[in-house]
PDB file of N, CA and C in Angstrom:
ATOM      1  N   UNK A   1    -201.201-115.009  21.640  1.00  0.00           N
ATOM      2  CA  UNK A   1    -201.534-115.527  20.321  1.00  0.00           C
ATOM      3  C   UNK A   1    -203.018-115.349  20.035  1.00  0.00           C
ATOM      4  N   UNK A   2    -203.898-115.724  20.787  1.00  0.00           N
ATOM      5  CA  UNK A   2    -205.180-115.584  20.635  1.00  0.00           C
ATOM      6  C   UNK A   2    -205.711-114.208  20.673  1.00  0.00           C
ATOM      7  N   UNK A   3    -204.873-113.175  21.332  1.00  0.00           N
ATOM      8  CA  UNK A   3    -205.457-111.665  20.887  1.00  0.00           C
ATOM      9  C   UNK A   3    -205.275-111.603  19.775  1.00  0.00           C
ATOM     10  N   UNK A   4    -203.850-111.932  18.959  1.00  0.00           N
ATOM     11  CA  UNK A   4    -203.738-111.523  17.868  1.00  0.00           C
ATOM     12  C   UNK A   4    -203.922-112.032  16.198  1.00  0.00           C
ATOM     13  N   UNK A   5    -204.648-113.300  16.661  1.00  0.00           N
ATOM     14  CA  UNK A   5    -205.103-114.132  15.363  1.00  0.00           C
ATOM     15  C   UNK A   5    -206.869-114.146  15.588  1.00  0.00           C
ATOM     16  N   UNK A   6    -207.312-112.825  16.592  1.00  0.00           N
ATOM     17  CA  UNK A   6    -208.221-113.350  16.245  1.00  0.00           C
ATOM     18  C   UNK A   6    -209.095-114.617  17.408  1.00  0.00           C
ATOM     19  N   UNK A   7    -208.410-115.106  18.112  1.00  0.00           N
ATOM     20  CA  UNK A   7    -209.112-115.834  19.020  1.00  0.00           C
ATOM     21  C   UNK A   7    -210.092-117.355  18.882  1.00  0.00           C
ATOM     22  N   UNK A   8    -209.345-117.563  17.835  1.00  0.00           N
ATOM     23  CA  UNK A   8    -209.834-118.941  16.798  1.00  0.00           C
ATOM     24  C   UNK A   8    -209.578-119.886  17.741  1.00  0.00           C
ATOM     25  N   UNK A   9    -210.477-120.657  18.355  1.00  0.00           N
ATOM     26  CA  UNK A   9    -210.473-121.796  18.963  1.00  0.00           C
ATOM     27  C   UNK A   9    -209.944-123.526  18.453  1.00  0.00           C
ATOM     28  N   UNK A  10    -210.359-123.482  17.145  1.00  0.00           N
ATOM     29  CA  UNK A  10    -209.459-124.724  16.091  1.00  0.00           C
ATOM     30  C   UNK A  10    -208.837-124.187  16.391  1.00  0.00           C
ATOM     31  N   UNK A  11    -207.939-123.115  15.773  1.00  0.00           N
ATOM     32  CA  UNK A  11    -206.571-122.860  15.000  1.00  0.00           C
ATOM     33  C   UNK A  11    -205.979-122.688  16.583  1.00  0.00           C
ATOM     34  N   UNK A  12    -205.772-122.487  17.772  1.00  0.00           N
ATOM     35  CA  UNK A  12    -205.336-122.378  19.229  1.00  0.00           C
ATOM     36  C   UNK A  12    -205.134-124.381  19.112  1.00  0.00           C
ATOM     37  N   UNK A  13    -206.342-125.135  19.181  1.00  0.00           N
ATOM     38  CA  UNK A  13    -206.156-126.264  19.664  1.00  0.00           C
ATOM     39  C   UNK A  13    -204.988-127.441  18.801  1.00  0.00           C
ATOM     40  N   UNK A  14    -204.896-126.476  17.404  1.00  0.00           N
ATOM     41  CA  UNK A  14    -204.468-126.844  16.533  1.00  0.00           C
ATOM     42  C   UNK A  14    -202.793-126.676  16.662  1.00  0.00           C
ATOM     43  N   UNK A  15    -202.321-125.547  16.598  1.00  0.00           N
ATOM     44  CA  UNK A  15    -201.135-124.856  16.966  1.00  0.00           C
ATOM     45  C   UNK A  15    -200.111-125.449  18.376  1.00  0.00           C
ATOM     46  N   UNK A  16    -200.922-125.421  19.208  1.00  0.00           N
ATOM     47  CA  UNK A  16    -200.993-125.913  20.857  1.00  0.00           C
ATOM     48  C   UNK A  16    -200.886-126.848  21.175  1.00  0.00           C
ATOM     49  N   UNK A  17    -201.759-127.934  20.442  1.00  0.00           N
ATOM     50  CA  UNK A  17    -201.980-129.293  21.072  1.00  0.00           C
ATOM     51  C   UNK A  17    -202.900-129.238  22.013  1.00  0.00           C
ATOM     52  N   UNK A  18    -203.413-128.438  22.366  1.00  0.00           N
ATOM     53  CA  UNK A  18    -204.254-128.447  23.953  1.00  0.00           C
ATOM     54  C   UNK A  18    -205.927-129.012  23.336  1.00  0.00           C
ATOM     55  N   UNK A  19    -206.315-129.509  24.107  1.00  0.00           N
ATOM     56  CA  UNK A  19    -207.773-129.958  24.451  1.00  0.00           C
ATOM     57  C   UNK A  19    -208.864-128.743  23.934  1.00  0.00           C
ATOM     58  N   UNK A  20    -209.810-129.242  23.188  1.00  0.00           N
ATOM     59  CA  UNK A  20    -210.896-128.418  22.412  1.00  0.00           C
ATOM     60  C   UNK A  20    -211.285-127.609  23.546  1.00  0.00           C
ATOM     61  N   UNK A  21    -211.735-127.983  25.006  1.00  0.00           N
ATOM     62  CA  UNK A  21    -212.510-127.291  25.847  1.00  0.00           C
ATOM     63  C   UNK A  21    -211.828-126.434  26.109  1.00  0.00           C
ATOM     64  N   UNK A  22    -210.341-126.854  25.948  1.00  0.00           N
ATOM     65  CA  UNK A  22    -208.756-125.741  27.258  1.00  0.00           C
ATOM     66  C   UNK A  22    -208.876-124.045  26.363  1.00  0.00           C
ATOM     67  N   UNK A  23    -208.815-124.726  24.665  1.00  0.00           N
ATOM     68  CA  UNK A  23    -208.940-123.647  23.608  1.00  0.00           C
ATOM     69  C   UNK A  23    -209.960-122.969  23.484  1.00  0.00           C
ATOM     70  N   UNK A  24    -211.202-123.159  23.712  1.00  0.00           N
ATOM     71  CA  UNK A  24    -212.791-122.369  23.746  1.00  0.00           C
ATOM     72  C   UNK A  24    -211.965-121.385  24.902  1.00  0.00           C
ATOM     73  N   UNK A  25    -211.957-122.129  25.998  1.00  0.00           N
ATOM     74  CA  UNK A  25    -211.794-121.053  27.384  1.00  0.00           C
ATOM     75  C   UNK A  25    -210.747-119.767  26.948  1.00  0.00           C
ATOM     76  N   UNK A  26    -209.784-120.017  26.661  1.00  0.00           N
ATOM     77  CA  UNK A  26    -208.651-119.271  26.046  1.00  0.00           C
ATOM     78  C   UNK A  26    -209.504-118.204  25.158  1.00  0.00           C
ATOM     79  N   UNK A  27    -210.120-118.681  24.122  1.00  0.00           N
ATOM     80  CA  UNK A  27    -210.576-118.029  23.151  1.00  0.00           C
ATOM     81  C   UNK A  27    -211.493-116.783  23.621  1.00  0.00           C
ATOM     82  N   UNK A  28    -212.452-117.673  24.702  1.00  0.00           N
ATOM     83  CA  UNK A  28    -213.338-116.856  25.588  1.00  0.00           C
ATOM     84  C   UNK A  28    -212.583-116.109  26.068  1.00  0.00           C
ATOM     85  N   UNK A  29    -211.824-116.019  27.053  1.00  0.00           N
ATOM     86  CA  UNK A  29    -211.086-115.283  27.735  1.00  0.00           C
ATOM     87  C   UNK A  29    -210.431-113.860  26.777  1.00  0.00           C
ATOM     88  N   UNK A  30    -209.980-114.178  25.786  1.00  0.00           N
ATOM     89  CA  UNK A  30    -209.451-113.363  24.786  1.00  0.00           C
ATOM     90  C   UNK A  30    -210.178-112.376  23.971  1.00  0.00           C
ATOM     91  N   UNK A  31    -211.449-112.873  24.299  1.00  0.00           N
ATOM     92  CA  UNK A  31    -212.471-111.722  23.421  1.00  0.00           C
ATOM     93  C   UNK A  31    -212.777-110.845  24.614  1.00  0.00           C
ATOM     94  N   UNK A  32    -213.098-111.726  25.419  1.00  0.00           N
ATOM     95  CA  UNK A  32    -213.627-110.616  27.006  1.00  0.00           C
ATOM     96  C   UNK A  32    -212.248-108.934  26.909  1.00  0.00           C
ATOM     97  N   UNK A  33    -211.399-109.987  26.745  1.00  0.00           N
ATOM     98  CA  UNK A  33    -210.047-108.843  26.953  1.00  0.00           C
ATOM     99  C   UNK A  33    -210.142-108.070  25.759  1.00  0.00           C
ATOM    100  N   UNK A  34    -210.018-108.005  24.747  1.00  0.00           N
ATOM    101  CA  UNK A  34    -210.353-107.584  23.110  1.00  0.00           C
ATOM    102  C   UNK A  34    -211.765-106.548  23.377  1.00  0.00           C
ATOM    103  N   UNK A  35    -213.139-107.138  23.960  1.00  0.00           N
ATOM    104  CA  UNK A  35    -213.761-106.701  24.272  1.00  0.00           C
ATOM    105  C   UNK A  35    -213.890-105.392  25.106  1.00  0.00           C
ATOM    106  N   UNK A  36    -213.430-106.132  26.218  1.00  0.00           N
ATOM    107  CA  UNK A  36    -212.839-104.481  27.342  1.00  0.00           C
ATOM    108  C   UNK A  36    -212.278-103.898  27.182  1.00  0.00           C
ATOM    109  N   UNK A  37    -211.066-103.751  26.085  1.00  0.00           N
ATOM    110  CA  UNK A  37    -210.394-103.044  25.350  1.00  0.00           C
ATOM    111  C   UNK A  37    -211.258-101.835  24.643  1.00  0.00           C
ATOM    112  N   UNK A  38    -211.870-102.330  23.721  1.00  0.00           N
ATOM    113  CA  UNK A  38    -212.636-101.155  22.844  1.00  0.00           C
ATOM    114  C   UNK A  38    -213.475-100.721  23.819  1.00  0.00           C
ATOM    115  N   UNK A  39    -213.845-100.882  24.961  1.00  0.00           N
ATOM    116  CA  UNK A  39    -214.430 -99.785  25.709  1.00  0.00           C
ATOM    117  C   UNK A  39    -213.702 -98.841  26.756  1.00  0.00           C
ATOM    118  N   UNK A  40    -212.540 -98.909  26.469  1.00  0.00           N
ATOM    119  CA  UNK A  40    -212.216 -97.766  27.005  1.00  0.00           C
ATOM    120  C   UNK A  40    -211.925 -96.932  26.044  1.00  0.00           C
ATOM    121  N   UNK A  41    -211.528 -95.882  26.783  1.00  0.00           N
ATOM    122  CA  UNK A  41    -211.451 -94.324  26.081  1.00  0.00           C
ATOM    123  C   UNK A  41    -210.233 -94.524  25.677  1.00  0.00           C
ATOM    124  N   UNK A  42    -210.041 -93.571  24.873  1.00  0.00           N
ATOM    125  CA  UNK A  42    -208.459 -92.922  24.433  1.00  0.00           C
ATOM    126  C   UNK A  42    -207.736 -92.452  25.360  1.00  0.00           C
ATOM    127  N   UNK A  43    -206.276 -92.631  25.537  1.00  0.00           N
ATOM    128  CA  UNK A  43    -205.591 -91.322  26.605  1.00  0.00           C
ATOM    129  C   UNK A  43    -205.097 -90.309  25.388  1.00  0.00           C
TER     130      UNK A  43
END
């Protein structure tokens, strides 16, 4: 969910129920991945 909305930390804690801090981490986690994504190459 968080790759694909975007990685919105409200809208995760919101959706979820989970704890503001549980949703940052998630969010974090999700850009890192999003992130490392656009640096790789094409096959």
């Amino acid at each position: 969910m968080a790759l694909t909305h975007g990685a919105a930390p409200l809208h995760l804690a919101l959706v979820f129920g989970i704890d503001e801090k549980t949703a940052i981490r998630y969010a974090d986690s999700a850009r890192a991945l999003l992130d490392q994504a656009a640096e790789q190459p094409l096959r």
